[in-house]
Protein backbone atom coordinates (compact mmCIF):
# COMPACT_ATOMS: atom_id res chain seq x y z
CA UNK A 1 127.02 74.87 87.09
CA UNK A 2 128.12 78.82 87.49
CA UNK A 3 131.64 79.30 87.28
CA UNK A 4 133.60 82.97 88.17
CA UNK A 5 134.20 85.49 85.41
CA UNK A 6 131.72 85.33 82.00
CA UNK A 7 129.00 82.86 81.71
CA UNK A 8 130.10 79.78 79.68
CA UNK A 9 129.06 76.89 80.97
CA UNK A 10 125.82 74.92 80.01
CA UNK A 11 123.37 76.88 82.96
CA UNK A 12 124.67 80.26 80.83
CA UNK A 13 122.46 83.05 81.11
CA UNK A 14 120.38 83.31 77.98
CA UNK A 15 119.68 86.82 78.67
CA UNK A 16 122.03 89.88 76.90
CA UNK A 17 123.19 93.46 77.35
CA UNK A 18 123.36 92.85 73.31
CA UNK A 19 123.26 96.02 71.02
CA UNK A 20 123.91 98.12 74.45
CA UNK A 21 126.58 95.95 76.13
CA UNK A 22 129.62 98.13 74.11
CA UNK A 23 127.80 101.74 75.29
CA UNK A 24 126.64 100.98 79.05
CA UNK A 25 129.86 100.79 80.30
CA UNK A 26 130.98 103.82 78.17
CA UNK A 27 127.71 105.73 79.35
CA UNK A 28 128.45 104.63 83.02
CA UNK A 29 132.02 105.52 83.15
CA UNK A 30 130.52 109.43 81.79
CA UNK A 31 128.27 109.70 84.05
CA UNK A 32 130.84 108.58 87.04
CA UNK A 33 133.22 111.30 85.65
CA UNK A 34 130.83 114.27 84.99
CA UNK A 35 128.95 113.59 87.78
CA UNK A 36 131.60 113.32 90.41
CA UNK A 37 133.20 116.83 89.09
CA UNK A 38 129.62 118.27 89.13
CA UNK A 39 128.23 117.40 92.63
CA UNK A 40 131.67 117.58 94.32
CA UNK A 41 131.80 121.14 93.42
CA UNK A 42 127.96 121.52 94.56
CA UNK A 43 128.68 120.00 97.81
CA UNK A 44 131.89 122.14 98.49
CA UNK A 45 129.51 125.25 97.56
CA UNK A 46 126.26 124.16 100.06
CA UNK A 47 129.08 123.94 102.98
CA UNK A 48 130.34 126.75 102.07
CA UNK A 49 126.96 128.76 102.48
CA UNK A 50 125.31 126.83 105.32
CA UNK A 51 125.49 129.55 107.91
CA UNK A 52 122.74 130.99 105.68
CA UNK A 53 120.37 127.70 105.68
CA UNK A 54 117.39 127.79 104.42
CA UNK A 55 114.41 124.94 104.15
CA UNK A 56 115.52 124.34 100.02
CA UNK A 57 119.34 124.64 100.93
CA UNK A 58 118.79 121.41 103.36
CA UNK A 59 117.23 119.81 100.60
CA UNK A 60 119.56 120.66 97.36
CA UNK A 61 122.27 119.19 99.68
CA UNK A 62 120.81 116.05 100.69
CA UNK A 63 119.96 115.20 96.95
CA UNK A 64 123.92 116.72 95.89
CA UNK A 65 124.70 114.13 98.76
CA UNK A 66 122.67 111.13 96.97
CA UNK A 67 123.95 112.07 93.76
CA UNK A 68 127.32 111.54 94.59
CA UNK A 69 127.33 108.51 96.20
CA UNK A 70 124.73 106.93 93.44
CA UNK A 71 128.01 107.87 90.95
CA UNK A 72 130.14 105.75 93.24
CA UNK A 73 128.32 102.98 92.98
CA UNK A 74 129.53 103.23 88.90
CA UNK A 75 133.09 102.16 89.13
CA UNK A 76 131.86 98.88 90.34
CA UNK A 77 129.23 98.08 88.05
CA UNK A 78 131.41 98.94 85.18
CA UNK A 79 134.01 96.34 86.32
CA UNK A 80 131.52 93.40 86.44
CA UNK A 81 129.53 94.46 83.94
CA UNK A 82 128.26 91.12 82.21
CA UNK A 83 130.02 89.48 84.91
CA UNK A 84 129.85 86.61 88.26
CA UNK A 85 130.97 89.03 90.78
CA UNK A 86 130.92 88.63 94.60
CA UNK A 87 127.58 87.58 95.02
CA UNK A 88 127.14 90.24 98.23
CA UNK A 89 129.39 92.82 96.81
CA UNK A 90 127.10 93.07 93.85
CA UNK A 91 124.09 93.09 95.71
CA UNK A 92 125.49 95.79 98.23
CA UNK A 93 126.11 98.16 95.51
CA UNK A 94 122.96 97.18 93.69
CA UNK A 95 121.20 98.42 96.67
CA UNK A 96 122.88 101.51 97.57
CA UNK A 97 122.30 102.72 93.96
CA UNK A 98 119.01 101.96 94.26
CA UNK A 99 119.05 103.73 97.32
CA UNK A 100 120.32 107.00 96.51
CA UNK A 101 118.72 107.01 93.01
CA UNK A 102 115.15 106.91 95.11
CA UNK A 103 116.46 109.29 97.85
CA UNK A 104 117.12 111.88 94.50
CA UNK A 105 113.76 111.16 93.58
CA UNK A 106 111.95 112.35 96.91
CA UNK A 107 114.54 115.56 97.58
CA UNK A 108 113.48 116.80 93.85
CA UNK A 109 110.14 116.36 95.15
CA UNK A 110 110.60 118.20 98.29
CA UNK A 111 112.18 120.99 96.88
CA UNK A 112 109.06 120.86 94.26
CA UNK A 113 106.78 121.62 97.58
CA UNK A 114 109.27 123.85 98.73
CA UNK A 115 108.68 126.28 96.04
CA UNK A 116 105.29 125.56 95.87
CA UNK A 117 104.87 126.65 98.79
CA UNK A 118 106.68 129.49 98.41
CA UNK A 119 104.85 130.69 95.20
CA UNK A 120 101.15 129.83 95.91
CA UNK A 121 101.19 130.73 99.31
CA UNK A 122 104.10 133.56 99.91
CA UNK A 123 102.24 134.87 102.86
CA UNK A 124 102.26 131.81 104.80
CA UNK A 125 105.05 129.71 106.37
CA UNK A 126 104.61 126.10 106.73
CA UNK A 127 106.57 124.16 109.39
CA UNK A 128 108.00 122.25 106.55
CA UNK A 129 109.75 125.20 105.05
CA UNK A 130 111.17 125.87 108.60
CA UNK A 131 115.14 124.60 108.69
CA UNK A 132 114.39 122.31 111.75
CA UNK A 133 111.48 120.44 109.75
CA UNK A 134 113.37 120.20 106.68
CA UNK A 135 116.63 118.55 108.42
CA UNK A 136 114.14 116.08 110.07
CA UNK A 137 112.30 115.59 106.71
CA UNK A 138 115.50 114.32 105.27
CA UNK A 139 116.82 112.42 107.45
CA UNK A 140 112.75 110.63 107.81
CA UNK A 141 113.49 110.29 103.46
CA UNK A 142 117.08 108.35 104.22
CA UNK A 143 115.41 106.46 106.98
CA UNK A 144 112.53 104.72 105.37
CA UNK A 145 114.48 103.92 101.99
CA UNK A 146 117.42 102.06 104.17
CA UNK A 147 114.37 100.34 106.10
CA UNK A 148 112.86 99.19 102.81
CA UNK A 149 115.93 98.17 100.87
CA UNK A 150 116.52 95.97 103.87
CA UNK A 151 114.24 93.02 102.66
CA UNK A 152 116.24 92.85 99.60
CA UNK A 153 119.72 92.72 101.17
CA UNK A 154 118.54 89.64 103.07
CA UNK A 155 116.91 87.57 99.98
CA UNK A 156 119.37 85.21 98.41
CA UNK A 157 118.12 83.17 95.76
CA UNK A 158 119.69 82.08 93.15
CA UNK A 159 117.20 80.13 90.82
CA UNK A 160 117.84 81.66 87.67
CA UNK A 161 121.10 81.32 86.02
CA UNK A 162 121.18 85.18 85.43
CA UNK A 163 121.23 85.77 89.18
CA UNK A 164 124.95 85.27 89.60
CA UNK A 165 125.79 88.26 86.99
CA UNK A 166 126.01 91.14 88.53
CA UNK A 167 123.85 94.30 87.93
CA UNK A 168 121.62 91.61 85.21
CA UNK A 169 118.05 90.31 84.78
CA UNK A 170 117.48 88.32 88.33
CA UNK A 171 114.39 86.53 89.08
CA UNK A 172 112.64 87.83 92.15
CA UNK A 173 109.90 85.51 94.35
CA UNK A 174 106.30 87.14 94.95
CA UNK A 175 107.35 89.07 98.23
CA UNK A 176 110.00 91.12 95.89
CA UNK A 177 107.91 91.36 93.08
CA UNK A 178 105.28 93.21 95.01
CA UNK A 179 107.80 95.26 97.10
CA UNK A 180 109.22 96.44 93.44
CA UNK A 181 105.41 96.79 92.31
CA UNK A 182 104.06 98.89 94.83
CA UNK A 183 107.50 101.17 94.65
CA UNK A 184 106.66 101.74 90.66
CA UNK A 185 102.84 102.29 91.80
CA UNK A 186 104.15 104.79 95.08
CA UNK A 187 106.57 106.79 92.18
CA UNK A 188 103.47 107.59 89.86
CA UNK A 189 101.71 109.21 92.99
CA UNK A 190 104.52 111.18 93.63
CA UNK A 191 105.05 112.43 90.12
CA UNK A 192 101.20 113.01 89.16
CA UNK A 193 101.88 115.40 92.64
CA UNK A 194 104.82 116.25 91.10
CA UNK A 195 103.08 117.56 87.74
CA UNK A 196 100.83 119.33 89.89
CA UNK A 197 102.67 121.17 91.29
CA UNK A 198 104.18 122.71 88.66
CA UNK A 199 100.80 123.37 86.37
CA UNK A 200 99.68 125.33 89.76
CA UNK A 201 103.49 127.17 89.57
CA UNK A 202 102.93 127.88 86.33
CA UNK A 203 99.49 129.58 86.51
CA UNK A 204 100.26 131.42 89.12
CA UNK A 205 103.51 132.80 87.24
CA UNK A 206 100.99 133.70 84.13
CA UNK A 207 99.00 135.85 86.26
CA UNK A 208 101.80 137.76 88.18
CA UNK A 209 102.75 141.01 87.18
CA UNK A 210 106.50 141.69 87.06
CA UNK A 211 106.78 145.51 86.83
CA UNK A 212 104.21 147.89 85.89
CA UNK A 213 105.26 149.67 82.81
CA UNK A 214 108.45 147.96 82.19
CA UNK A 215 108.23 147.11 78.40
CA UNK A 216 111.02 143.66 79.36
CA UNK A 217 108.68 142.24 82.25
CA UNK A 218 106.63 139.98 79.50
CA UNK A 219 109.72 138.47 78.20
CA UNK A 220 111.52 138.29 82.06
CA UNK A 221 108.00 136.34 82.64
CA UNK A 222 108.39 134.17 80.07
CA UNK A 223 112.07 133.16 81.12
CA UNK A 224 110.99 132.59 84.33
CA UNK A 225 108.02 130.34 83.30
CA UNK A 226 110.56 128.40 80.64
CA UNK A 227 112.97 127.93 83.68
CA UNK A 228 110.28 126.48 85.78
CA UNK A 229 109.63 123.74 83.55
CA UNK A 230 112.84 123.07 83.82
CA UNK A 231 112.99 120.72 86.75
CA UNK A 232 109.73 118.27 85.61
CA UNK A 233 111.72 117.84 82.31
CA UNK A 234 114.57 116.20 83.70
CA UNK A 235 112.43 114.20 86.36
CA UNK A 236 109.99 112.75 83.36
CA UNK A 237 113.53 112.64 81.38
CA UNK A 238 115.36 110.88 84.24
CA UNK A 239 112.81 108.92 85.72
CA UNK A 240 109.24 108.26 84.29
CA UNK A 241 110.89 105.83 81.02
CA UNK A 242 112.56 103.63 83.81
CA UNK A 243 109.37 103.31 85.86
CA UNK A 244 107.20 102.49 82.64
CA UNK A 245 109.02 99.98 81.51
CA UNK A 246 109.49 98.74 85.27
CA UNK A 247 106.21 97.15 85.41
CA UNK A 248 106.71 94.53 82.75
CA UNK A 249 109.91 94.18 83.53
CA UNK A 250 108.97 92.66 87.27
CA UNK A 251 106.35 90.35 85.50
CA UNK A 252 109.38 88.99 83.60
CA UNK A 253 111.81 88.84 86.47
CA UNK A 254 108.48 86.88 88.09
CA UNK A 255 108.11 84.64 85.58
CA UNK A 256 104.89 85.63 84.89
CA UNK A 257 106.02 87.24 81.19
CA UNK A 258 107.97 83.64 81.00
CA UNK A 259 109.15 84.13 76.94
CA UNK A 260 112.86 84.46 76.49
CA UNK A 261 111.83 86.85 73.54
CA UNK A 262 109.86 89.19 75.90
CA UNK A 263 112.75 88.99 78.85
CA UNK A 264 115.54 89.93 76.51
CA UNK A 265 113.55 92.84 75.15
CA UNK A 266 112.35 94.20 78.43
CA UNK A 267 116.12 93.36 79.82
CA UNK A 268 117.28 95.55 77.19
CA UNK A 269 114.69 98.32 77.77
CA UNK A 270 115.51 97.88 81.47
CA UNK A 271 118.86 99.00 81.30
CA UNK A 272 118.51 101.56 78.63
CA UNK A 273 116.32 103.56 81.15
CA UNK A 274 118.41 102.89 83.87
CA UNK A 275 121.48 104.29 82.78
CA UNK A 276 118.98 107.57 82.06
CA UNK A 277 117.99 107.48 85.64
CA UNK A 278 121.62 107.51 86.50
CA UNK A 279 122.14 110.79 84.54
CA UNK A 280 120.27 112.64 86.47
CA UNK A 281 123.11 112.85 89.07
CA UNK A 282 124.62 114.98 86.22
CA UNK A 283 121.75 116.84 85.44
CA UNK A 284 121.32 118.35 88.98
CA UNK A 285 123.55 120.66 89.07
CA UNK A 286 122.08 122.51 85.83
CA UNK A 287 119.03 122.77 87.93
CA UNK A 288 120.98 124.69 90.42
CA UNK A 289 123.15 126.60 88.30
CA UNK A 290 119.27 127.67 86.29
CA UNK A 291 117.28 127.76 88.92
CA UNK A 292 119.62 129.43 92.18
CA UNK A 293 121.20 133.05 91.24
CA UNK A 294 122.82 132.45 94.36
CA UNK A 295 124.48 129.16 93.06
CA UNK A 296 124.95 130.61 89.46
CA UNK A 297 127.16 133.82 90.94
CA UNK A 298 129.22 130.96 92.95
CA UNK A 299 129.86 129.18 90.06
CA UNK A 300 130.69 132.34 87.35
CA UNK A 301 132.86 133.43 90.49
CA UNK A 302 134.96 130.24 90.77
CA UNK A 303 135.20 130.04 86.45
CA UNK A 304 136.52 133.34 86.65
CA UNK A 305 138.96 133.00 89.21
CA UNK A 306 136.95 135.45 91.59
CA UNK A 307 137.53 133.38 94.74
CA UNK A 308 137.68 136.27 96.88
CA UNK A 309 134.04 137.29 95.30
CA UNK A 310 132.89 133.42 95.60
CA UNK A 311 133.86 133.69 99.71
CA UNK A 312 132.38 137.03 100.08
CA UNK A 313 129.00 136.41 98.32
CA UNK A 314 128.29 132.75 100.36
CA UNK A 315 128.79 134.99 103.10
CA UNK A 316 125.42 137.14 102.71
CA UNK A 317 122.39 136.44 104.23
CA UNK A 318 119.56 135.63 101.25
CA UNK A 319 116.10 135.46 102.50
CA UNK A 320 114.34 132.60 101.96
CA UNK A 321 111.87 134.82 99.12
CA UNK A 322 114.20 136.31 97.69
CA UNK A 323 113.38 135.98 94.18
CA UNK A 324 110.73 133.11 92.54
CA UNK A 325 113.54 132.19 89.91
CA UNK A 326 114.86 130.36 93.08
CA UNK A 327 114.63 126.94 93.22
């Protein structure tokens, strides 16, 4: 029988945090307090400038808006870390984190084609670079991902003693297993894409010229090129170990890897690439601040007390080409 608080009784969970269960809370409660600085001062700075929209401004503040909420789902998993929580209130928060960790996922990819777009084909605009399309393609991103996390809110089962601790190895029936299956499967499409992308970016930038004659544009080129890799880093950082090890992982949680061995390994493995996925709500807003000259002045502005400068510069008008070192 389960009883509230830790584990103790004779159906105990067999399955452990162990050498990580001192630094995920530690690495959680970091990520909470770095993250909620970062994106709260990315947020304030998107409002600021949304007179001046453009197609990759609707996007950066969509995935600023999934970052912070994914960091306020934290708090609570730090508290019943290793814990029986509220069965619901654990699986409510499961699933929003979930939730916004997948919506960051699609808006990095969106502003990938963005600036594909952008770069391999300058001359042409696509309706999805239009600020209409892009407002609808977000909200389209938030409504299929609350639509498929729905299936999961509803399941209840409880036939593993793990499945009481919160935020822990739970066993999932076929219909989950496959849902969590096909997500891993859908999430290498969109990062092979992803990869693409950027090889085609970074061609193109090789063959550019950047000033005629101007003895600096070879090592301005290679900046650029070095900035543009960039954003795949942290996404393979972030989110490719997590999705790797999520395939074996669901076999466990099915019962079809049935070893306690093999469980507590890929448990452990589990949530040492989840708490990376989590850090990319932190590692956003270095994309920005690299990527956005726009969103870099904002920022040296507000460090040097330059508020007056901050205001005045959100005010302009960029256009939406204005340089490729834009995100």
């Amino acid at each position: 029988m389960l009883q509230e608080g830790n584990l103790t009784t004779n159906e105990t969970c067999k399955i452990h945090d162990g050498i990580l269960s001192p630094f995920l809370p530690i690495g959680y409660i970091f990520i909470f307090c770095i993250g909620l600085l970062c994106n709260t001062v990315t947020l304030y700075i998107f409002f600021l400038r949304r007179h001046t929209d453009s197609s990759m401004a609707v996007y950066m503040r969509h995935l600023a808006l999934a970052d912070i909420m994914l960091v306020l789902c934290l708090p609570v998993r730090v508290y019943y870390h290793n814990k029986v929580g509220p069965f619901y209130l654990c699986k409510v928060v499961g699933i929003f984190f979930y939730l916004n960790m997948y919506s960051s996922i699609l808006f990095l990819s969106l502003i990938s084609l963005d600036r594909y777009l952008k770069i391999i084909k300058p001359v042409w605009v696509f309706s999805i670079q239009k600020t209409k399309w892009s407002h609808m393609a977000s909200y389209i991103v938030w409504v299929v991902l609350i639509s498929g996390m729905i299936p999961f809110l509803t399941s209840n089962s409880l036939k593993h003693p793990c499945d009481k601790v919160c935020f822990h190895f739970h066993s999932k029936g076929t219909v989950g297993g496959i849902i969590n299956l096909t997500t891993v499967v859908l999430f290498l499409v969109f990062y092979v894409a992803f990869l693409c992308f950027y090889v085609k970016i970074t061609n193109k930038l090789r063959t550019m010229s950047m000033g005629n004659g101007d003895p600096k544009a070879q090592s301005r080129k290679k900046r650029v090129i070095v900035k543009t890799f960039l954003v795949p880093s942290i996404f393979t950082l972030c989110f490719l170990p997590y999705h790797v090890i999520r395939i074996p992982y669901v076999l466990a949680q099915m019962n079809m890897i049935g070893d306690l061995h093999s469980q507590q390994l890929l448990h452990i493995l589990n949530e040492s690439t989840l708490l990376l996925s989590a850090l990319n709500s932190c590692l956003d807003p270095i994309v920005y601040y690299f990527l956005s000259s726009a969103y870099r002045k904002t920022i040296l502005c507000a460090i040097q007390g330059k508020f007056k400068n901050m205001h005045a510069l959100n005010r302009r008008r960029i256009s939406i080409n204005r340089s490729l070192t834009e995100i």
